[in-house]
N, C-alpha and C. Protein backbone atom coordinates (compact mmCIF):
# COMPACT_ATOMS: atom_id res chain seq x y z
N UNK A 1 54.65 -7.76 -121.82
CA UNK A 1 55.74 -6.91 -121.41
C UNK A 1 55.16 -5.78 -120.55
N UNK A 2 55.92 -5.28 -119.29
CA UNK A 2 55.57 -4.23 -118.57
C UNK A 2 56.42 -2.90 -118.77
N UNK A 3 55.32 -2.56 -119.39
CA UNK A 3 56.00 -1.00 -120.30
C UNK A 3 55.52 0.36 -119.11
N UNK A 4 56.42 1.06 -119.03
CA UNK A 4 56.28 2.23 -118.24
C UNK A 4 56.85 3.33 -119.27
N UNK A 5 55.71 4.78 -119.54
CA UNK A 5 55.88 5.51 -120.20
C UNK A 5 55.71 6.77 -118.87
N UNK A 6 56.93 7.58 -118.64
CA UNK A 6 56.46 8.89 -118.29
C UNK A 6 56.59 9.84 -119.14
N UNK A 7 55.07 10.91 -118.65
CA UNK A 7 54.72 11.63 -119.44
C UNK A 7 53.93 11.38 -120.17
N UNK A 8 53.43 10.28 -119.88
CA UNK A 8 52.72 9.27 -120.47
C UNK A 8 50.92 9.73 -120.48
N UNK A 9 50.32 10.92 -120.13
CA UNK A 9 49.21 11.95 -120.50
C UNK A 9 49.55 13.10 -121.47
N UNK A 10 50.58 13.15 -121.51
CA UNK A 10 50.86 14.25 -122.78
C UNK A 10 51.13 13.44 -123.89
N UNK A 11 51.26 14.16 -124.84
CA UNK A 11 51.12 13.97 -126.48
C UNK A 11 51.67 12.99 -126.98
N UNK A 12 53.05 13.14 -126.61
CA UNK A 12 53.79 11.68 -127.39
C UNK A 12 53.79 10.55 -126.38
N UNK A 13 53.98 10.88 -125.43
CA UNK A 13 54.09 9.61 -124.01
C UNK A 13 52.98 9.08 -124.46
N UNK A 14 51.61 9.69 -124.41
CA UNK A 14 49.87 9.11 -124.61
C UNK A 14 50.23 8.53 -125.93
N UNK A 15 50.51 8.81 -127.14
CA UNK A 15 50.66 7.84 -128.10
C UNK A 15 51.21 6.61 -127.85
N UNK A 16 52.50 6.82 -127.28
CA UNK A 16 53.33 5.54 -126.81
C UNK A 16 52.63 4.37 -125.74
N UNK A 17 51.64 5.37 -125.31
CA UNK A 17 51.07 3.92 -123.99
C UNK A 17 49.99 4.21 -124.93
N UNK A 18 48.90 4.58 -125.56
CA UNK A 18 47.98 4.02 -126.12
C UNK A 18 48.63 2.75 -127.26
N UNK A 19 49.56 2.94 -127.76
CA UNK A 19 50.11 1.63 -129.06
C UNK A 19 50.23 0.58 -128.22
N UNK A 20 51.30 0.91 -126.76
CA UNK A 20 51.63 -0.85 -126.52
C UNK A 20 50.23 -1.06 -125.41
N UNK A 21 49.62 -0.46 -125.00
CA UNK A 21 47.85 -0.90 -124.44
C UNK A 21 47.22 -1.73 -125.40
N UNK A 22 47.12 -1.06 -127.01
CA UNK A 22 46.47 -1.48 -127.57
C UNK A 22 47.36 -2.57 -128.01
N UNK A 23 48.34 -3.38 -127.97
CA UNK A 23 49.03 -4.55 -128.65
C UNK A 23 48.95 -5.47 -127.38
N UNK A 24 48.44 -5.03 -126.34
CA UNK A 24 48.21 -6.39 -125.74
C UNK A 24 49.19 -5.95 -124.11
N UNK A 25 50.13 -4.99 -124.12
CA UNK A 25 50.77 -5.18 -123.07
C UNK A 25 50.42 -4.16 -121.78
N UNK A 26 50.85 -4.72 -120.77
CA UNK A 26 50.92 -4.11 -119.39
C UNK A 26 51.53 -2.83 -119.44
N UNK A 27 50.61 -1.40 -119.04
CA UNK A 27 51.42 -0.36 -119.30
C UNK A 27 51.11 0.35 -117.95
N UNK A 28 52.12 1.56 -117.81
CA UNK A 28 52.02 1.94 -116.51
C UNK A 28 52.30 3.45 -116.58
N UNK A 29 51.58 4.03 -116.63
CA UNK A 29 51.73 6.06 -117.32
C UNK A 29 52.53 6.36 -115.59
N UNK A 30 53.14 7.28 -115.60
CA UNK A 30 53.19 8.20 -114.62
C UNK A 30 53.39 9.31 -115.13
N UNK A 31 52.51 10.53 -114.96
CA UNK A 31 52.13 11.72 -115.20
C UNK A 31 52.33 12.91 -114.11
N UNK A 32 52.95 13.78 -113.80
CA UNK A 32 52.25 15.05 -112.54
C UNK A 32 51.04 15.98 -112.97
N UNK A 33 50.48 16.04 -114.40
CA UNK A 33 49.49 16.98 -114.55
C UNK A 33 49.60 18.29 -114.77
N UNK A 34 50.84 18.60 -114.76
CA UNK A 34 51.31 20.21 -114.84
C UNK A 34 50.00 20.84 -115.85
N UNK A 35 49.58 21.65 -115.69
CA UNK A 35 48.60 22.60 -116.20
C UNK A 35 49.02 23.53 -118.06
N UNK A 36 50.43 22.70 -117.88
CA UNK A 36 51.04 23.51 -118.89
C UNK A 36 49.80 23.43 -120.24
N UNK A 37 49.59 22.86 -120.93
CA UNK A 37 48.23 22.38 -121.59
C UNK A 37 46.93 21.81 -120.61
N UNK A 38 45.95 21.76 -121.63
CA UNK A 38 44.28 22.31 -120.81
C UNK A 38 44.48 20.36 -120.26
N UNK A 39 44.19 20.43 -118.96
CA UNK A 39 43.81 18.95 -118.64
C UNK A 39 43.07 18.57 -119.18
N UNK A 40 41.88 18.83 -119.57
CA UNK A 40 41.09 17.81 -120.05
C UNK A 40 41.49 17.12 -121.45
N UNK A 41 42.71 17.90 -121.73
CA UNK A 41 43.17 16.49 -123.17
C UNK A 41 44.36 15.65 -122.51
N UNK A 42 44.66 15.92 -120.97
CA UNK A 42 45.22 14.87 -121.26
C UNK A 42 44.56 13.97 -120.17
N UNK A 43 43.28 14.42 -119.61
CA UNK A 43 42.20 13.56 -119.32
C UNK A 43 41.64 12.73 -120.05
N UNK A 44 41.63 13.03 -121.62
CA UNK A 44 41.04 12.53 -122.55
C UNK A 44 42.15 11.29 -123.10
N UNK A 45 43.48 11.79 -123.10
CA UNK A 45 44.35 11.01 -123.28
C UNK A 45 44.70 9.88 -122.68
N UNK A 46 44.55 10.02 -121.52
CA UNK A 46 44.30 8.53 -120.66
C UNK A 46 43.22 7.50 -120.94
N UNK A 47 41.86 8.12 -121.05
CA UNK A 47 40.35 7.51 -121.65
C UNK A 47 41.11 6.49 -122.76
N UNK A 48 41.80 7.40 -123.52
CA UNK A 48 42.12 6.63 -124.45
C UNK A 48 43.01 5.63 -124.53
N UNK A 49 43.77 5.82 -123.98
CA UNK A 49 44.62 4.54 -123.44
C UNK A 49 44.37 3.17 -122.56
N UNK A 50 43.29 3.41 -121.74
CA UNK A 50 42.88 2.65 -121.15
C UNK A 50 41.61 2.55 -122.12
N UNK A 51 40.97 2.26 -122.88
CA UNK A 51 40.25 1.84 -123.72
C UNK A 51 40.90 1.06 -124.53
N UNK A 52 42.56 1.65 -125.02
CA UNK A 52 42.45 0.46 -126.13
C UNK A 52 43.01 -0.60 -125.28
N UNK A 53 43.35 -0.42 -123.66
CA UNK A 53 44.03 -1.49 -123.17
C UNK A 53 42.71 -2.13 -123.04
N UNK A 54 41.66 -1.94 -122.20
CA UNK A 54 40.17 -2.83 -122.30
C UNK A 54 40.10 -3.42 -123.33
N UNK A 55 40.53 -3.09 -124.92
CA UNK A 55 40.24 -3.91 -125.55
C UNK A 55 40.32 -5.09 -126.32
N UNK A 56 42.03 -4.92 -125.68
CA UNK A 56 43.51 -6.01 -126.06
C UNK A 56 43.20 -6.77 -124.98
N UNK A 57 43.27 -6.48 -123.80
CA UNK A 57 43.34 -7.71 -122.98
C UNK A 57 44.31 -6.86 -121.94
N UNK A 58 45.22 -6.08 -122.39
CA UNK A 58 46.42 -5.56 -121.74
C UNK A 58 45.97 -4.54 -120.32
N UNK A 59 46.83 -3.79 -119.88
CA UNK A 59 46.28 -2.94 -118.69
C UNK A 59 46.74 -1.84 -118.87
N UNK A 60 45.90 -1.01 -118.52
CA UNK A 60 46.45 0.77 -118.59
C UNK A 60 46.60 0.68 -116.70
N UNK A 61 47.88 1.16 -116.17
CA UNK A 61 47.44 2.01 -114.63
C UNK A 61 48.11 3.16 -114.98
N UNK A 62 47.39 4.61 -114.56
CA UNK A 62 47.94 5.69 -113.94
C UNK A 62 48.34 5.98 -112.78
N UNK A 63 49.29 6.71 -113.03
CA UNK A 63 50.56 7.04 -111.80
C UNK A 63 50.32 8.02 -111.22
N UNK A 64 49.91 9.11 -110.60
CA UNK A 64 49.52 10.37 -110.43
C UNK A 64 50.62 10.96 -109.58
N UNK A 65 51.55 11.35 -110.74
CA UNK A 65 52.78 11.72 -109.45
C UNK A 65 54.08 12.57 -110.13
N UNK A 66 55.52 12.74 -109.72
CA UNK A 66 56.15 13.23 -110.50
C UNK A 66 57.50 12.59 -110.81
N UNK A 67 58.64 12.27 -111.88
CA UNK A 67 59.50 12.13 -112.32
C UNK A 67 60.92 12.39 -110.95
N UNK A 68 60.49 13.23 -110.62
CA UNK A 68 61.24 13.82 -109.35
C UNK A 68 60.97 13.00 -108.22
N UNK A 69 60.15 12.58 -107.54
CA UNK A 69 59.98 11.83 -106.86
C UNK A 69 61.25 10.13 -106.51
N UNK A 70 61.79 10.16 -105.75
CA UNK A 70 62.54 8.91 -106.13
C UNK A 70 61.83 7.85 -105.28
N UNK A 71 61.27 7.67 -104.59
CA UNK A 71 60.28 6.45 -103.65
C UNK A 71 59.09 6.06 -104.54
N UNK A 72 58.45 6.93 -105.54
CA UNK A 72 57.31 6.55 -106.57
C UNK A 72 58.04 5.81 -107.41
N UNK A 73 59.06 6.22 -108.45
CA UNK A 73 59.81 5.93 -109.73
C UNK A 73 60.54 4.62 -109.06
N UNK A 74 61.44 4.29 -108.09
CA UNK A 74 61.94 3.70 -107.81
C UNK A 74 60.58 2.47 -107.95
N UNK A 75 59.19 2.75 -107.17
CA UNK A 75 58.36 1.41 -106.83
C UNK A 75 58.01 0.98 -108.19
N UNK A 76 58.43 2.37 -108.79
CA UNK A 76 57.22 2.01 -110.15
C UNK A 76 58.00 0.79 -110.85
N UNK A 77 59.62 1.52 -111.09
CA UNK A 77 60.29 0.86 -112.30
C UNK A 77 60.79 -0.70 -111.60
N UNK A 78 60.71 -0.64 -110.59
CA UNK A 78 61.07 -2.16 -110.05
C UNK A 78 60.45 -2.99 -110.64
N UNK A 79 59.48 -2.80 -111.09
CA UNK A 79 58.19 -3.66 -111.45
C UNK A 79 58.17 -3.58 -112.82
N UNK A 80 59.53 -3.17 -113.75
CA UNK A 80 59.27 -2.93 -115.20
C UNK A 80 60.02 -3.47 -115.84
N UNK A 81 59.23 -3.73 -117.20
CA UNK A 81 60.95 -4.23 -118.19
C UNK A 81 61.13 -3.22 -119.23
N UNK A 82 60.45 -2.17 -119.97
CA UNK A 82 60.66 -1.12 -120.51
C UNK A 82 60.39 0.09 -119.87
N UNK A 83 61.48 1.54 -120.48
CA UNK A 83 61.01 2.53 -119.86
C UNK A 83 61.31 3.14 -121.09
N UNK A 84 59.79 3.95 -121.03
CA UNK A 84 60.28 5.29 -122.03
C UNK A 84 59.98 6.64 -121.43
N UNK A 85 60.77 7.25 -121.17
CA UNK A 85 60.92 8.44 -120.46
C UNK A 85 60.54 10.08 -121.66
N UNK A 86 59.72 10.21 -121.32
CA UNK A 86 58.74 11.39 -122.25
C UNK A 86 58.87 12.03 -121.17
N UNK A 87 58.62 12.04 -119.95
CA UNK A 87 58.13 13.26 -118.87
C UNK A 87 59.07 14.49 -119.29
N UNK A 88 58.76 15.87 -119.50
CA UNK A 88 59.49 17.38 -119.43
C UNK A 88 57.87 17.82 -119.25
N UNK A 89 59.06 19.33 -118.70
CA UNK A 89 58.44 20.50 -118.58
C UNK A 89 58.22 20.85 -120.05
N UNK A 90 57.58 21.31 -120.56
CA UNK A 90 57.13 21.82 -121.79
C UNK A 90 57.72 23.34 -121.73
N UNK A 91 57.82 23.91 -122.65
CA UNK A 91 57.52 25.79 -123.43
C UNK A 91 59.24 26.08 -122.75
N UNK A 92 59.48 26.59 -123.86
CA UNK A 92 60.47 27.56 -124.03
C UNK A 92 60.83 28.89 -122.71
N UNK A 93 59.18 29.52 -123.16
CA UNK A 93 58.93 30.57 -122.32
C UNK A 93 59.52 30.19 -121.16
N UNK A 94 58.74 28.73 -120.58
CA UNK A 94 58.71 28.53 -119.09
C UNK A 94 60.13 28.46 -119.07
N UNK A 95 60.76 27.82 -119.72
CA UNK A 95 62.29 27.63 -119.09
C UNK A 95 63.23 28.90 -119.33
N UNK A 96 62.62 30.62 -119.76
CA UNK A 96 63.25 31.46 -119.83
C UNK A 96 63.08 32.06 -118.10
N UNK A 97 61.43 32.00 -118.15
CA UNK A 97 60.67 32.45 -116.90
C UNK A 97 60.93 31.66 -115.40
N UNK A 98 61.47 30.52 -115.79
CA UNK A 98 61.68 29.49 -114.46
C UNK A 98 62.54 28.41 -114.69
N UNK A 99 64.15 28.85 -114.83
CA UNK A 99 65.23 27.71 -115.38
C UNK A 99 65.17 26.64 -114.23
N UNK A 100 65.40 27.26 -113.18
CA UNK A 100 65.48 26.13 -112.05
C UNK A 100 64.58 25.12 -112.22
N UNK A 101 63.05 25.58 -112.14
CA UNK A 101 62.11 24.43 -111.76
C UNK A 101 62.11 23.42 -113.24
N UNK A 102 62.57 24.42 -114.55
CA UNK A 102 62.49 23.00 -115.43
C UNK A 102 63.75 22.28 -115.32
N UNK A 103 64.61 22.94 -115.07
CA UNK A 103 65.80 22.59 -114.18
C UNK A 103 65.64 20.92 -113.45
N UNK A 104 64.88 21.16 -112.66
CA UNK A 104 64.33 19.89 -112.15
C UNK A 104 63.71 19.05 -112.41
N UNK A 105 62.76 19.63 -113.43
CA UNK A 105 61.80 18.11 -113.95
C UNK A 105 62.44 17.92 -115.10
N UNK A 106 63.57 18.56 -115.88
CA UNK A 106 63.93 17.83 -116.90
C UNK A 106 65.30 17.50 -116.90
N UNK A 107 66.07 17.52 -116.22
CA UNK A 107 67.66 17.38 -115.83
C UNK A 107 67.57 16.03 -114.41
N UNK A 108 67.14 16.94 -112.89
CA UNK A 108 67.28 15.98 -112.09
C UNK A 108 66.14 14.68 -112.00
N UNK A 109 64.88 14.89 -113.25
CA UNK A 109 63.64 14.07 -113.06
C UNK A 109 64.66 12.74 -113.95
N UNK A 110 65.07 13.24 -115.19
CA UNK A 110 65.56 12.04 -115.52
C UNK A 110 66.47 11.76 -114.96
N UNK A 111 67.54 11.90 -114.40
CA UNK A 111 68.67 11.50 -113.53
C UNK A 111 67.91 10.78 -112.39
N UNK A 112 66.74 11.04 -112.11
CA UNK A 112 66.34 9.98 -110.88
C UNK A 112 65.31 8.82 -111.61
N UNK A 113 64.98 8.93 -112.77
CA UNK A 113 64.99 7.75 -114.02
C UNK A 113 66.22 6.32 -113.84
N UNK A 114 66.85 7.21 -114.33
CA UNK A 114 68.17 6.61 -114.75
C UNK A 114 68.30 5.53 -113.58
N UNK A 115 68.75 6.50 -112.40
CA UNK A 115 69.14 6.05 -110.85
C UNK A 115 68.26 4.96 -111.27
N UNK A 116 66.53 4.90 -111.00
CA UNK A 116 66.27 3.24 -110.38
C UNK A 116 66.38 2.40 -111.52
N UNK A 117 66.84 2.88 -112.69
CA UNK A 117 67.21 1.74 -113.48
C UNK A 117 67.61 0.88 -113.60
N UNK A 118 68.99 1.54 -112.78
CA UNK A 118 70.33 1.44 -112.92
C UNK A 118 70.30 0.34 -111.07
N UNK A 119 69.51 0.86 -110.53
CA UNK A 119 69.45 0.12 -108.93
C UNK A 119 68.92 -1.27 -109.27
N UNK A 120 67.66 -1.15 -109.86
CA UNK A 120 66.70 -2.35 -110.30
C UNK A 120 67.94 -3.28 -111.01
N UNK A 121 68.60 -2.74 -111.83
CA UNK A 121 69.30 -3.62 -112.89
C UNK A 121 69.93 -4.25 -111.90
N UNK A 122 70.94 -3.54 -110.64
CA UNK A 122 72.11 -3.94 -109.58
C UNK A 122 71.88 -5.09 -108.94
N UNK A 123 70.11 -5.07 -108.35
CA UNK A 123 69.47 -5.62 -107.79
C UNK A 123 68.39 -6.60 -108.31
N UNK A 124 68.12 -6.70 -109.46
CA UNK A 124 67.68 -7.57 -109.84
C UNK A 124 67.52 -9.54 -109.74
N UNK A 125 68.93 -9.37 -109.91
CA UNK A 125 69.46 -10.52 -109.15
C UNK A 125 69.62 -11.09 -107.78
N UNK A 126 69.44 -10.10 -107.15
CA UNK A 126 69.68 -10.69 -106.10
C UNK A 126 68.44 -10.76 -104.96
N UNK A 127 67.43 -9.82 -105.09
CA UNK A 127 66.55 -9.73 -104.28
C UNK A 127 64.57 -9.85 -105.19
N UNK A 128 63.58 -10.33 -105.02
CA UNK A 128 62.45 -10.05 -106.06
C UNK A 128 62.06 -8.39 -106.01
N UNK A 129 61.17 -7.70 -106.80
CA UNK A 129 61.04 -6.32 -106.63
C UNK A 129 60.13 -6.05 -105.52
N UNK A 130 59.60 -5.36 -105.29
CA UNK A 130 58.69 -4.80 -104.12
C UNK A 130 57.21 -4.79 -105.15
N UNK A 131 56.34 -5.44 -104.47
CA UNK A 131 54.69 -5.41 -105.64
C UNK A 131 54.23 -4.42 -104.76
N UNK A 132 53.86 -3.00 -105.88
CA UNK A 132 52.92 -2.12 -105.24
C UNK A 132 51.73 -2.96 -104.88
N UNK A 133 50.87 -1.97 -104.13
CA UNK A 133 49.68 -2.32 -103.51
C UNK A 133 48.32 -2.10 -103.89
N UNK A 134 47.48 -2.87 -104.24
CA UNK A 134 46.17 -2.63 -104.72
C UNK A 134 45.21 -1.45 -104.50
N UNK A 135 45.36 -0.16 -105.27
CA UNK A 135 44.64 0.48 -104.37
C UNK A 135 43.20 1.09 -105.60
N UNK A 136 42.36 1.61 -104.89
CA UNK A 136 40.83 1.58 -105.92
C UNK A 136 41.15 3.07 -106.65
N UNK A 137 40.88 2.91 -107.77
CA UNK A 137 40.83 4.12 -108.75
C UNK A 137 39.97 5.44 -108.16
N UNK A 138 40.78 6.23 -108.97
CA UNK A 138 40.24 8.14 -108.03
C UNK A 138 40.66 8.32 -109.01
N UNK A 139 40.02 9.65 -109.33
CA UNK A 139 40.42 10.74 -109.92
C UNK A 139 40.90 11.65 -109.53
N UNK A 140 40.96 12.24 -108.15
CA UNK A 140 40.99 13.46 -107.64
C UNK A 140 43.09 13.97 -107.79
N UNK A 141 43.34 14.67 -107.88
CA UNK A 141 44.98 14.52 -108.10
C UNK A 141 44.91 15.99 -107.04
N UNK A 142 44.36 16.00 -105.77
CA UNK A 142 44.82 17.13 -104.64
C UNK A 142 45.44 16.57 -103.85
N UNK A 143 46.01 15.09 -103.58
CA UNK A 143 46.62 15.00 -102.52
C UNK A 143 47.79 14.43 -102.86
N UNK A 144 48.82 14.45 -102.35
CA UNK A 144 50.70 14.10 -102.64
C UNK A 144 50.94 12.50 -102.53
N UNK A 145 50.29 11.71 -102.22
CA UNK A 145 49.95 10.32 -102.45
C UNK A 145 50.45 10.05 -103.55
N UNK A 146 50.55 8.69 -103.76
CA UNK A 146 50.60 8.27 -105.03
C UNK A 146 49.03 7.40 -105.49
N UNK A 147 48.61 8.02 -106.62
CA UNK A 147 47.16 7.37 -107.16
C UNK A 147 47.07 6.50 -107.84
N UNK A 148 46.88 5.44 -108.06
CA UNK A 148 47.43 4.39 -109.20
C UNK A 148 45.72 4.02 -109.19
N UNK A 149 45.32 4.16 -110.78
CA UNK A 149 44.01 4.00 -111.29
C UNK A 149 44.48 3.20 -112.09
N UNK A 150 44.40 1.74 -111.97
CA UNK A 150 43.92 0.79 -112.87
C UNK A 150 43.16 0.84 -113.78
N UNK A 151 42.94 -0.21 -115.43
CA UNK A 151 42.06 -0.30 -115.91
C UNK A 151 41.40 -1.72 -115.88
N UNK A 152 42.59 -2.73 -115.61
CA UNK A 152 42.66 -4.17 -115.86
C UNK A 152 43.81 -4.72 -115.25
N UNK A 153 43.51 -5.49 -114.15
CA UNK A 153 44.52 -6.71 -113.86
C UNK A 153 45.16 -7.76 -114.19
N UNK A 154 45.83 -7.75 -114.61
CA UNK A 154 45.83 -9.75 -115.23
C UNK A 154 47.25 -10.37 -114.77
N UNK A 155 47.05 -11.70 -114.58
CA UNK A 155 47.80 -12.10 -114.08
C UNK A 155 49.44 -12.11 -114.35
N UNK A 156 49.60 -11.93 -115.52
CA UNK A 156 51.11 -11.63 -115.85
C UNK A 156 51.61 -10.22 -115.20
N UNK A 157 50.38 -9.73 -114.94
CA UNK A 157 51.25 -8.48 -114.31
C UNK A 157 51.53 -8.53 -112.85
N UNK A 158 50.85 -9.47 -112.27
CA UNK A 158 51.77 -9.74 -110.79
C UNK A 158 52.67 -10.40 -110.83
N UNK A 159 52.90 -11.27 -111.94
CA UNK A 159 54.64 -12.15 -111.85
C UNK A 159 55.90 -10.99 -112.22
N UNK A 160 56.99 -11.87 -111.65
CA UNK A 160 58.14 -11.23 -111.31
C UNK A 160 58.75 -10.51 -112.89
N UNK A 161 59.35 -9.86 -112.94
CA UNK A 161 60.16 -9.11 -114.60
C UNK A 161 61.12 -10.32 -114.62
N UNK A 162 61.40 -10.57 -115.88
CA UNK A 162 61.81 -11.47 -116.26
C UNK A 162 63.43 -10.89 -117.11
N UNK A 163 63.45 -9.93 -116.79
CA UNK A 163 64.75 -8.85 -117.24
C UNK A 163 64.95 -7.44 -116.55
N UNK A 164 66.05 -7.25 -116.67
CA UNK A 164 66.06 -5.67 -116.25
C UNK A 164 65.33 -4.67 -116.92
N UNK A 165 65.42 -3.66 -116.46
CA UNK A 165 64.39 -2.09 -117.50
C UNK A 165 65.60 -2.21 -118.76
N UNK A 166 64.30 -1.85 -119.61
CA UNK A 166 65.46 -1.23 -121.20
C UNK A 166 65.29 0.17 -121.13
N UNK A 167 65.91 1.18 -121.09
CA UNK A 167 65.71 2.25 -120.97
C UNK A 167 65.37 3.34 -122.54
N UNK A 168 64.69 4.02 -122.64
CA UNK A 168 64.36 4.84 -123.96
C UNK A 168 64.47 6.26 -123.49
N UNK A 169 64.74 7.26 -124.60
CA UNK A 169 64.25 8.58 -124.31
C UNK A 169 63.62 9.11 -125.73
N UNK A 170 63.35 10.55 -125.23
CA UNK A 170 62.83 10.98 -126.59
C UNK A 170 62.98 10.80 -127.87
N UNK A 171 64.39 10.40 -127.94
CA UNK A 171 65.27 10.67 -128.97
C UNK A 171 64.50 9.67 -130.31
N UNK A 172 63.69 8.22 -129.56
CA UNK A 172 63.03 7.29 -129.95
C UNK A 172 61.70 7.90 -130.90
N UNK A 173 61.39 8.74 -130.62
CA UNK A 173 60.35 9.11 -131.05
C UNK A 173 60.81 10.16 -131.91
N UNK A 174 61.58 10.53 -132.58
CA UNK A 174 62.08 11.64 -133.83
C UNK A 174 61.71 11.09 -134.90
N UNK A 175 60.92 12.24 -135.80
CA UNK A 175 61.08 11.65 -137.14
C UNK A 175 62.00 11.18 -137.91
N UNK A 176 62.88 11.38 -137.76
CA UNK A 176 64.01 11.49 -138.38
C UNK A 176 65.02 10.07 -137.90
N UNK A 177 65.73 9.40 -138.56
CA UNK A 177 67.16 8.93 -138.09
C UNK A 177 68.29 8.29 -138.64
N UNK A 178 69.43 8.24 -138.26
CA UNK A 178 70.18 7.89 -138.86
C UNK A 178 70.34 7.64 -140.55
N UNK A 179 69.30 5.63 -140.23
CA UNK A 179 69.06 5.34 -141.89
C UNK A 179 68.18 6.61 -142.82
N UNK A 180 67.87 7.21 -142.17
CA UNK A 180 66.94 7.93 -142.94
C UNK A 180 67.61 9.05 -143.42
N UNK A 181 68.06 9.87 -142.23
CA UNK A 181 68.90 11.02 -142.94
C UNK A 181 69.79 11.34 -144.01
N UNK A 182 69.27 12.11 -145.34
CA UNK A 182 70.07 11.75 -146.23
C UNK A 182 72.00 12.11 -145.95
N UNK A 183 72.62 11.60 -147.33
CA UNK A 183 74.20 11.70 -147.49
C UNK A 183 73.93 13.04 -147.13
N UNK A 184 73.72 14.11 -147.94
CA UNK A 184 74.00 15.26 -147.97
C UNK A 184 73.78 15.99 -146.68
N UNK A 185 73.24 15.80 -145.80
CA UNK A 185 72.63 16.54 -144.44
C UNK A 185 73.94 15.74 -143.68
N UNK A 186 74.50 14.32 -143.77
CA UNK A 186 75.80 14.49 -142.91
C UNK A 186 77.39 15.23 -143.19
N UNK A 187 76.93 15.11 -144.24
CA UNK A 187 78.56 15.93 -145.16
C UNK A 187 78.32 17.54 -144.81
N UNK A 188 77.09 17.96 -144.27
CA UNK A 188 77.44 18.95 -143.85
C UNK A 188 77.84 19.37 -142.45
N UNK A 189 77.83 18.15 -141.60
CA UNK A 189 78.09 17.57 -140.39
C UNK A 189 79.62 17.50 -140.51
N UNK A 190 80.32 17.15 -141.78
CA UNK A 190 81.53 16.49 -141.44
C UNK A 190 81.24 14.94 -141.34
N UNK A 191 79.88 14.94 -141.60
CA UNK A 191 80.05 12.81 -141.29
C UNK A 191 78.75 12.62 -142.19
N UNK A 192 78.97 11.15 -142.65
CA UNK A 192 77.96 10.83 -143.69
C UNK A 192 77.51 9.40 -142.69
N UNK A 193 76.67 9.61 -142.22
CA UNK A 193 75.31 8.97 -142.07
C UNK A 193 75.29 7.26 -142.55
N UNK A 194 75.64 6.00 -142.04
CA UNK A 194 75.06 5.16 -143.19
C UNK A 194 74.96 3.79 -141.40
C-alpha cells in the first residue's frame, strides 16, 4: 500500500510512517521543516523511518515541501492510496502571535489536501496518475524545489494505485474513542456513546 503521511517528521506523523515503513509498505512523508521544534529530532525522525523501511523491504521517500503547495500535494497524492494528514502549525502562542499564517497551514493546507483527493478520486478513472521523477537524495532544504530523498525503490511502487486515496486526519490518532469513552462522559454530552 502507498501510504502518504504529512507532517510526517514531526511526532505523530513520524510514528505513523515509521509503523507502516516498518510493516512492509510504500510510504511517502511530506514535511516543510518549520523550526517550530529543534530539527535535528525531526532529522532523527526520518533516520528512523527510513531504517525501519530498509528493513521490511518497504520504502521511506521524503517530501521536502509544504501542505500549501497545490502542484507538490496534487503530484504527491496522485500516486497514493492512503492519506494521513498530520501536517499543522504547532503552539498556541504562534497562532495568538500569527493567526493568518497558521491560518494557512492549518485551514487552507488541508483544504488543498482534501482538493487533490477529491481530483485524484474524479480522475482516477479516467486518466493513469502522473509518476514523479527520479531524482538523487539531498539533504539541503534551501531551495523551493521539491526534494524527494528516497530510501528504497521497489517495484510495486511504480505500478498504477489500484484505488482512490482514503483520506485520515488527526482525529485517528486520539487516545480516546467512541467504543472507549465511557457511558458517563456522554450523558454529560446529552448522548451516550455506544
Amino acid at each position: 500500500m502507498r501510504v502518504l503521511v504529512t507532517g510526517g517528521a514531526g511526532f505523530i506523523g513520524g510514528h505513523i510512517a515509521e509503523q507502516f515503513a516498518a510493516s512492509g509498505h510504500d510510504v511517502t512523508v511530506l514535511d516543510n521543516f518549520v523550526p517550530y521544534y529543534d530539527l535535528g529530532i525531526k532529522d532523527h525522525t526520518v533516520s528512523v523511518g527510513r531504517e525501519a523501511a530498509d528493513e521490511s523491504g518497504g520504502s521511506y521517500e521524503l517530501v521536502d515541501g509544504s501542505v500549501t503547495d497545490d502542484e507538490t500535494v496534487d503530484e504527491i497524492v496522485a500516486e497514493t492510496d492512503v492519506i494521513y494528514h498530520q501536517a499543522a502549525q504547532a503552539g498556541v502562542r504562534k497562532s495568538v502571535e500569527q493567526p493568518a499564517k497558521v491560518n494557512h497551514y492549518n485551514v487552507d493546507g488541508t483544504v488543498t489536501v482534501l482538493e487533490a483527493a477529491r481530483n485524484t478520486t474524479s480522475t482516477a478513472s479516467s486518466s493513469p496518475p502522473r509518476r514523479r521523477s527520479t531524482a538523487s537524495p539531498t539533504t539541503s532544504r534551501t531551495t523551493k524545489s521539491i526534494r524527494r530523498t528516497p530510501s528504497r525503490r521497489t517495484a510495486s511502487r511504480n505500478s498504477p494505485p489500484s484505488s482512490t486515496p482514503v483520506f485520515t486526519t488527526r482525529s485517528t490518532t486520539s487516545r480516546r474513542s467512541r467504543s472507549d469513552t465511557s457511558p458517563s462522559m456522554g450523558r454529560e454530552c446529552g448522548r451516550t456513546w455506544r
